[in-house]
C-alpha atoms as a PDB file:
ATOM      1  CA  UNK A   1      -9.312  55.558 -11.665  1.00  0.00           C
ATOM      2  CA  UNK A   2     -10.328  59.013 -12.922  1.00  0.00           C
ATOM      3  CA  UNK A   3     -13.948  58.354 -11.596  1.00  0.00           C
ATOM      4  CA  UNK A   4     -12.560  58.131  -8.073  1.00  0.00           C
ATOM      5  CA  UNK A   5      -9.991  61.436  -8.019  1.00  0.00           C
ATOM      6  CA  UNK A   6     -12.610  64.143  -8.425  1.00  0.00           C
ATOM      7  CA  UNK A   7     -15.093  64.768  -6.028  1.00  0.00           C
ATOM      8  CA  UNK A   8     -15.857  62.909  -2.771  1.00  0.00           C
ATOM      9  CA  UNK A   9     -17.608  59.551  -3.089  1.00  0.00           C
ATOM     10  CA  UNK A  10     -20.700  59.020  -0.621  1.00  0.00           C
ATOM     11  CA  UNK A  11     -20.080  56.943   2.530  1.00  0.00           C
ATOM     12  CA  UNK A  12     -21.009  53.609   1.754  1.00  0.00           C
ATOM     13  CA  UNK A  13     -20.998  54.177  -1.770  1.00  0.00           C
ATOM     14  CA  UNK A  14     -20.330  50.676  -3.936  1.00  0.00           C
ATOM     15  CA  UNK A  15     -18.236  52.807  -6.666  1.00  0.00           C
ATOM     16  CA  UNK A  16     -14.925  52.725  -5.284  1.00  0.00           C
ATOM     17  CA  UNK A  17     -15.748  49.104  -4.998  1.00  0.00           C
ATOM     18  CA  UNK A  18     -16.784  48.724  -8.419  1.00  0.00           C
ATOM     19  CA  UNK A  19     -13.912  50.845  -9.848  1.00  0.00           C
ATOM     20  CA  UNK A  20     -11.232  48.716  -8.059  1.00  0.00           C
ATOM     21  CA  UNK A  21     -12.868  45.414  -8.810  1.00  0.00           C
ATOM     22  CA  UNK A  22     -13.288  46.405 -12.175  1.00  0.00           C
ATOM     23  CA  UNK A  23      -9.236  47.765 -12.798  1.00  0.00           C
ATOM     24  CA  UNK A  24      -8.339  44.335 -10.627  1.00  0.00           C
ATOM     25  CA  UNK A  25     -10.329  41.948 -12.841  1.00  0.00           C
ATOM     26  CA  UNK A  26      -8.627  43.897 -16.050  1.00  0.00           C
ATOM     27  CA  UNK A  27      -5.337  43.373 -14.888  1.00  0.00           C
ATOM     28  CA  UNK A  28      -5.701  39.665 -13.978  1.00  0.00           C
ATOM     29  CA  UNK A  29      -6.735  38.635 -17.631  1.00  0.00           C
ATOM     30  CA  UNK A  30      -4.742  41.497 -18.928  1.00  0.00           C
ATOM     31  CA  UNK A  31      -1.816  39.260 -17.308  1.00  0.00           C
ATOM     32  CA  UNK A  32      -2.886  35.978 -17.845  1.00  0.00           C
ATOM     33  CA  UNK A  33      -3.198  36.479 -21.516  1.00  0.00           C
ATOM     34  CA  UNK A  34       0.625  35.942 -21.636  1.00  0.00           C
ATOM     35  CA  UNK A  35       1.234  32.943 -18.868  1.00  0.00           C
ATOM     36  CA  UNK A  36       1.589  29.388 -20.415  1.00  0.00           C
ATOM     37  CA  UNK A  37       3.006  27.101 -17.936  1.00  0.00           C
ATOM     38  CA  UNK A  38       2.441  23.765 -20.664  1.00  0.00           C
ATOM     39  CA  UNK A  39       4.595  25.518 -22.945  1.00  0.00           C
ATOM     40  CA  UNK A  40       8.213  23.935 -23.744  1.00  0.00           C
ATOM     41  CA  UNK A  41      10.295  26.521 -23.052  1.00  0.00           C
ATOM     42  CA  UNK A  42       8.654  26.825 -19.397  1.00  0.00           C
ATOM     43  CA  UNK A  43       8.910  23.603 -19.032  1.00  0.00           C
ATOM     44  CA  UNK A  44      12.020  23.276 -20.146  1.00  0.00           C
ATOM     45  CA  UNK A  45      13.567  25.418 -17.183  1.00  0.00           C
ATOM     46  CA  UNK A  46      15.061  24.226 -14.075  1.00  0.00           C
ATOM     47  CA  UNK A  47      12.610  25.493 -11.657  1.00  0.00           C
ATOM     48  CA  UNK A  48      13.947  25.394  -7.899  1.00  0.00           C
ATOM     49  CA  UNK A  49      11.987  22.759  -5.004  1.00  0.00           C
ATOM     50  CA  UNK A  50       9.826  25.436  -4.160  1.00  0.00           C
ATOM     51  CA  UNK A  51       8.313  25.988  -7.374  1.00  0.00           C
ATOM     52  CA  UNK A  52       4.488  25.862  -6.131  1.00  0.00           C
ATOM     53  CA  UNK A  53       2.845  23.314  -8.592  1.00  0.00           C
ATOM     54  CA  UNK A  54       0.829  25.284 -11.871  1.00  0.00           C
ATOM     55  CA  UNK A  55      -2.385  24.817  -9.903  1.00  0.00           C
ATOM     56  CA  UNK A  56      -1.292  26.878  -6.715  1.00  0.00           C
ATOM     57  CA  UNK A  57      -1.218  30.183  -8.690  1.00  0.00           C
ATOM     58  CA  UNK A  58      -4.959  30.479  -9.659  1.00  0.00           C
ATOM     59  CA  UNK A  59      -5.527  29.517  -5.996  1.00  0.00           C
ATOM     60  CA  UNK A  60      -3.086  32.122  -4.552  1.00  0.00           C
ATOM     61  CA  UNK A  61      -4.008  34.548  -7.047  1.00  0.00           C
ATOM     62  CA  UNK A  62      -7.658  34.682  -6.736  1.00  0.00           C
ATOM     63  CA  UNK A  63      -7.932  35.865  -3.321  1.00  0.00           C
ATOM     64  CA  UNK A  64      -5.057  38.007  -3.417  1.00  0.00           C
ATOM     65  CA  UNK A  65      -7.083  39.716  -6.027  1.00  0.00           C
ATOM     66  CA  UNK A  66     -10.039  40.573  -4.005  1.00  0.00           C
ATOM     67  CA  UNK A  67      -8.539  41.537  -1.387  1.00  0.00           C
ATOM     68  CA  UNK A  68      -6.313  43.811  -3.444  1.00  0.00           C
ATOM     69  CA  UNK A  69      -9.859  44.824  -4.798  1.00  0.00           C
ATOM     70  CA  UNK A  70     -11.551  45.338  -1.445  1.00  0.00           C
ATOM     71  CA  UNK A  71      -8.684  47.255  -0.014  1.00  0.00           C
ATOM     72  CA  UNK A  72      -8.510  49.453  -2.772  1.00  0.00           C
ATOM     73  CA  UNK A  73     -12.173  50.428  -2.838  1.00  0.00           C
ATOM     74  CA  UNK A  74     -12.294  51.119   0.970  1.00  0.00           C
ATOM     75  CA  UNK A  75      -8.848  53.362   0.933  1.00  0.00           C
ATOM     76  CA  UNK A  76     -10.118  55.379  -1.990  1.00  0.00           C
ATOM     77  CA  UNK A  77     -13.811  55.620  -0.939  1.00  0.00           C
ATOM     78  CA  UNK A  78     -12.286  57.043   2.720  1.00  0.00           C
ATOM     79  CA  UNK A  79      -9.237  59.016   1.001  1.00  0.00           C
ATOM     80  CA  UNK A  80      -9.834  62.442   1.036  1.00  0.00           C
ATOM     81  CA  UNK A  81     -10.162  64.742  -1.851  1.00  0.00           C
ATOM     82  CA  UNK A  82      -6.294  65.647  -2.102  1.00  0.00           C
ATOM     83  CA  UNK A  83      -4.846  62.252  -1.374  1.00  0.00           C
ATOM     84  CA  UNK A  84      -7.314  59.768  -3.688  1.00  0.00           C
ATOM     85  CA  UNK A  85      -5.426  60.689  -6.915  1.00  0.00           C
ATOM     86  CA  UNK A  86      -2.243  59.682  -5.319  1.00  0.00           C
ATOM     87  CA  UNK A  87      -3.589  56.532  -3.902  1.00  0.00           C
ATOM     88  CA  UNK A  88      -5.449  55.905  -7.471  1.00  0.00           C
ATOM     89  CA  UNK A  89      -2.669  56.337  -9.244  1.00  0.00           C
ATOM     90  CA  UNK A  90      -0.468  54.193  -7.042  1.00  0.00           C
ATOM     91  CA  UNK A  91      -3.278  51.226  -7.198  1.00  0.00           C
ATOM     92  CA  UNK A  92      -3.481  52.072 -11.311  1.00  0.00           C
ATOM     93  CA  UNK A  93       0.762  51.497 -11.532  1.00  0.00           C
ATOM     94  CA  UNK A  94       0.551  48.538  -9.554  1.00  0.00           C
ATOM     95  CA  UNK A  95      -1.779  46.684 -11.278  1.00  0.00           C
ATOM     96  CA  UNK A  96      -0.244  47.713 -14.563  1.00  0.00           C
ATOM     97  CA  UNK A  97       3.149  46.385 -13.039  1.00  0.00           C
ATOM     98  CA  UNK A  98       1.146  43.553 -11.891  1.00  0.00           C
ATOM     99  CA  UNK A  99      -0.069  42.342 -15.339  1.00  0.00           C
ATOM    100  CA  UNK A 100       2.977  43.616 -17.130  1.00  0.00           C
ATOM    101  CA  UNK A 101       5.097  40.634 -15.402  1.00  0.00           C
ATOM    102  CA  UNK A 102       4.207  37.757 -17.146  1.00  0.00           C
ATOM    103  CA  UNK A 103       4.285  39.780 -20.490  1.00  0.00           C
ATOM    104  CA  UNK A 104       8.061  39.889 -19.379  1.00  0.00           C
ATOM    105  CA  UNK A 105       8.275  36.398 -18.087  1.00  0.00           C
ATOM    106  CA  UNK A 106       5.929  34.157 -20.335  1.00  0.00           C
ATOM    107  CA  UNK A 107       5.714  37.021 -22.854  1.00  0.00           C
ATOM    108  CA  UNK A 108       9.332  37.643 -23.282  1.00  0.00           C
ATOM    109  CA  UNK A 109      10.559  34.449 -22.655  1.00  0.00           C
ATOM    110  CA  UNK A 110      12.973  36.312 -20.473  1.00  0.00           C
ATOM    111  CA  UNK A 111      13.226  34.902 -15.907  1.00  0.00           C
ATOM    112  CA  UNK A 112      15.239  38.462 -15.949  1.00  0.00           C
ATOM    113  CA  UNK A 113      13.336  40.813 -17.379  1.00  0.00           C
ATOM    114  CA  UNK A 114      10.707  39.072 -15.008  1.00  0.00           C
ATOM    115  CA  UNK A 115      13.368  39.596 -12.444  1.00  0.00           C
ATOM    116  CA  UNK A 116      13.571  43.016 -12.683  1.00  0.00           C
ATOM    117  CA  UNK A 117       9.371  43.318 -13.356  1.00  0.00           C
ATOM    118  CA  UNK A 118       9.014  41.517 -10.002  1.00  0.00           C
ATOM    119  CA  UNK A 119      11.181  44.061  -8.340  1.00  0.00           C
ATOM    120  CA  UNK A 120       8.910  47.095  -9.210  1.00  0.00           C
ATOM    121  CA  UNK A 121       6.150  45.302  -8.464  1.00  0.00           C
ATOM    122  CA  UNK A 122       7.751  44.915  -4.976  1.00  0.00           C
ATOM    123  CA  UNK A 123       8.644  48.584  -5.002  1.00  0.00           C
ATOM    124  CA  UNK A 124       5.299  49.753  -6.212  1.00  0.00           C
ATOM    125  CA  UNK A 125       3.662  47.387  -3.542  1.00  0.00           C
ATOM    126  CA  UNK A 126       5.355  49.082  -0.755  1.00  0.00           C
ATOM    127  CA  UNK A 127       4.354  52.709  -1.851  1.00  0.00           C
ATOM    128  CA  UNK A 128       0.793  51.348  -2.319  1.00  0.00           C
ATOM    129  CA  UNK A 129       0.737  50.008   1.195  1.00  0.00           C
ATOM    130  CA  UNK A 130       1.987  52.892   2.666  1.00  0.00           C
ATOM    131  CA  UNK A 131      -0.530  55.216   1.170  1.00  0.00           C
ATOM    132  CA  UNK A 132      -3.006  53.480   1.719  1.00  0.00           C
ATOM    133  CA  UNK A 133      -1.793  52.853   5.317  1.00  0.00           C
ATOM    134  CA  UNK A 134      -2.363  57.085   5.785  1.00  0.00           C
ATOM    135  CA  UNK A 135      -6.145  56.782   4.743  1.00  0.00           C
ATOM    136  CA  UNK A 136      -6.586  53.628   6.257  1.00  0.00           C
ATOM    137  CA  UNK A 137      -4.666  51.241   8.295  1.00  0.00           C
ATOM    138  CA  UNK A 138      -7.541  47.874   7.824  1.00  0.00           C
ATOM    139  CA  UNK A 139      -7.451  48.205   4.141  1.00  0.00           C
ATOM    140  CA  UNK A 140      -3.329  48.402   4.226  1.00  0.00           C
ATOM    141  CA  UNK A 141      -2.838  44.705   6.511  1.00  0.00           C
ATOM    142  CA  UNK A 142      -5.071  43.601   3.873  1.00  0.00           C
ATOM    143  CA  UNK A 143      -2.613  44.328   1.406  1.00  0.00           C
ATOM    144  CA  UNK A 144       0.196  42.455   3.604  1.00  0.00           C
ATOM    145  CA  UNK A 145      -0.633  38.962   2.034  1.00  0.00           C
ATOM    146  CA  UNK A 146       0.188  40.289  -1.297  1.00  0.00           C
ATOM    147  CA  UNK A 147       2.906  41.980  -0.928  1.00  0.00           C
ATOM    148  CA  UNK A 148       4.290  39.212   0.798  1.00  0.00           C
ATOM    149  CA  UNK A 149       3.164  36.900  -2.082  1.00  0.00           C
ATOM    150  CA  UNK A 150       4.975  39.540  -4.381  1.00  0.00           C
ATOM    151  CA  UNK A 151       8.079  39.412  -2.395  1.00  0.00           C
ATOM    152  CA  UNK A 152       7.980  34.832  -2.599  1.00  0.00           C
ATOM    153  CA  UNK A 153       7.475  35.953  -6.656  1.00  0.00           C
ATOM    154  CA  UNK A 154      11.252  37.960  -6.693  1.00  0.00           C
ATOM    155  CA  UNK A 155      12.758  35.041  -4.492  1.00  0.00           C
ATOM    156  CA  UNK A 156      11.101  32.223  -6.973  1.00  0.00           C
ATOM    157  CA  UNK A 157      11.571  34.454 -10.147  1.00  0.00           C
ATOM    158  CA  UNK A 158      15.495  35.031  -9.189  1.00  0.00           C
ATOM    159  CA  UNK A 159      16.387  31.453  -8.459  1.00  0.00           C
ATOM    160  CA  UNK A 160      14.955  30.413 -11.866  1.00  0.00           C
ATOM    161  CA  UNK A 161      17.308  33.269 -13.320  1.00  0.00           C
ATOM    162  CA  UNK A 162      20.533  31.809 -10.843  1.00  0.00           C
ATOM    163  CA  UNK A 163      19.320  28.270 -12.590  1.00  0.00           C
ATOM    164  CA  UNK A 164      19.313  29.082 -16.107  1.00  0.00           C
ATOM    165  CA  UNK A 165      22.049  31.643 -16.887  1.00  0.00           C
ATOM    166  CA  UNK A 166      23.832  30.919 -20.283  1.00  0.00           C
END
């Protein structure tokens, strides 16, 4: 996001755009790298009535996505000069956070360390909204369907941990 903190970008400029889409994209296969929902052990654990079937995720996740993508390139290309590392850097974490889940989950083997990924994800999704909320309040309701899909993630990711402790 280093492209975006120095300097102002032009009005209308596609680079924010570009930048966010790119880091989004990143982060998705950066994540999905790890997830596999045919393997035993998934299988294997007791999953609570609302688990969404395999299928809903990609379906979920792919808009969520862009329109983490979109809101991220129009905050940061109308963030001004002393705010747009902030917001960068808070877009940067989250997506790292993002990915780093199922590298916990699938990767780990581990509903609680998931548990406790999920809940910075949550944190990190708050702080992202509400900076982006000061540059601009479109891009941040944009970002309301994702965080609440992060927040249906902690409630689904700690009933699976209630369901298989020992």
């Amino acid at each position: 996001m280093r492209l975006l903190s120095e300097g102002r970008t032009r009005p209308g400029s596609a680079l924010p755009y570009a930048v966010t889409a790119t880091a989004v994209a990143a982060a998705a296969l950066a994540g999905a790298a790890a997830v596999d929902p045919d393997s035993t052990w998934y299988r294997r654990l007791d999953k609570p009535a609302f688990q969404p079937p395999s299928w809903a995720f990609g379906a979920v996740w792919t808009p969520l996505y862009a329109s983490l993508a979109w809101a991220g390139g129009r905050a940061l290309s109308r963030a001004a000069e002393g705010s747009r590392s902030a917001l960068a850097f808070s877009l940067g974490a989250n997506l790292v956070l993002n990915a780093s889940w199922n590298w916990l989950f699938f990767g780990r083997r581990s509903p609680r360390a998931g548990l406790v990924g999920t809940l910075l994800i949550d944190a990190g999704t708050i702080q992202l909204i509400r900076r982006t909320a000061a540059v601009d309040r479109v891009a941040a309701r944009a970002l309301l369907p994702y965080a609440g899909w992060c927040g249906f993630a902690t409630v689904l990711n700690a009933a699976i941990v209630r369901r298989n402790r020992g």
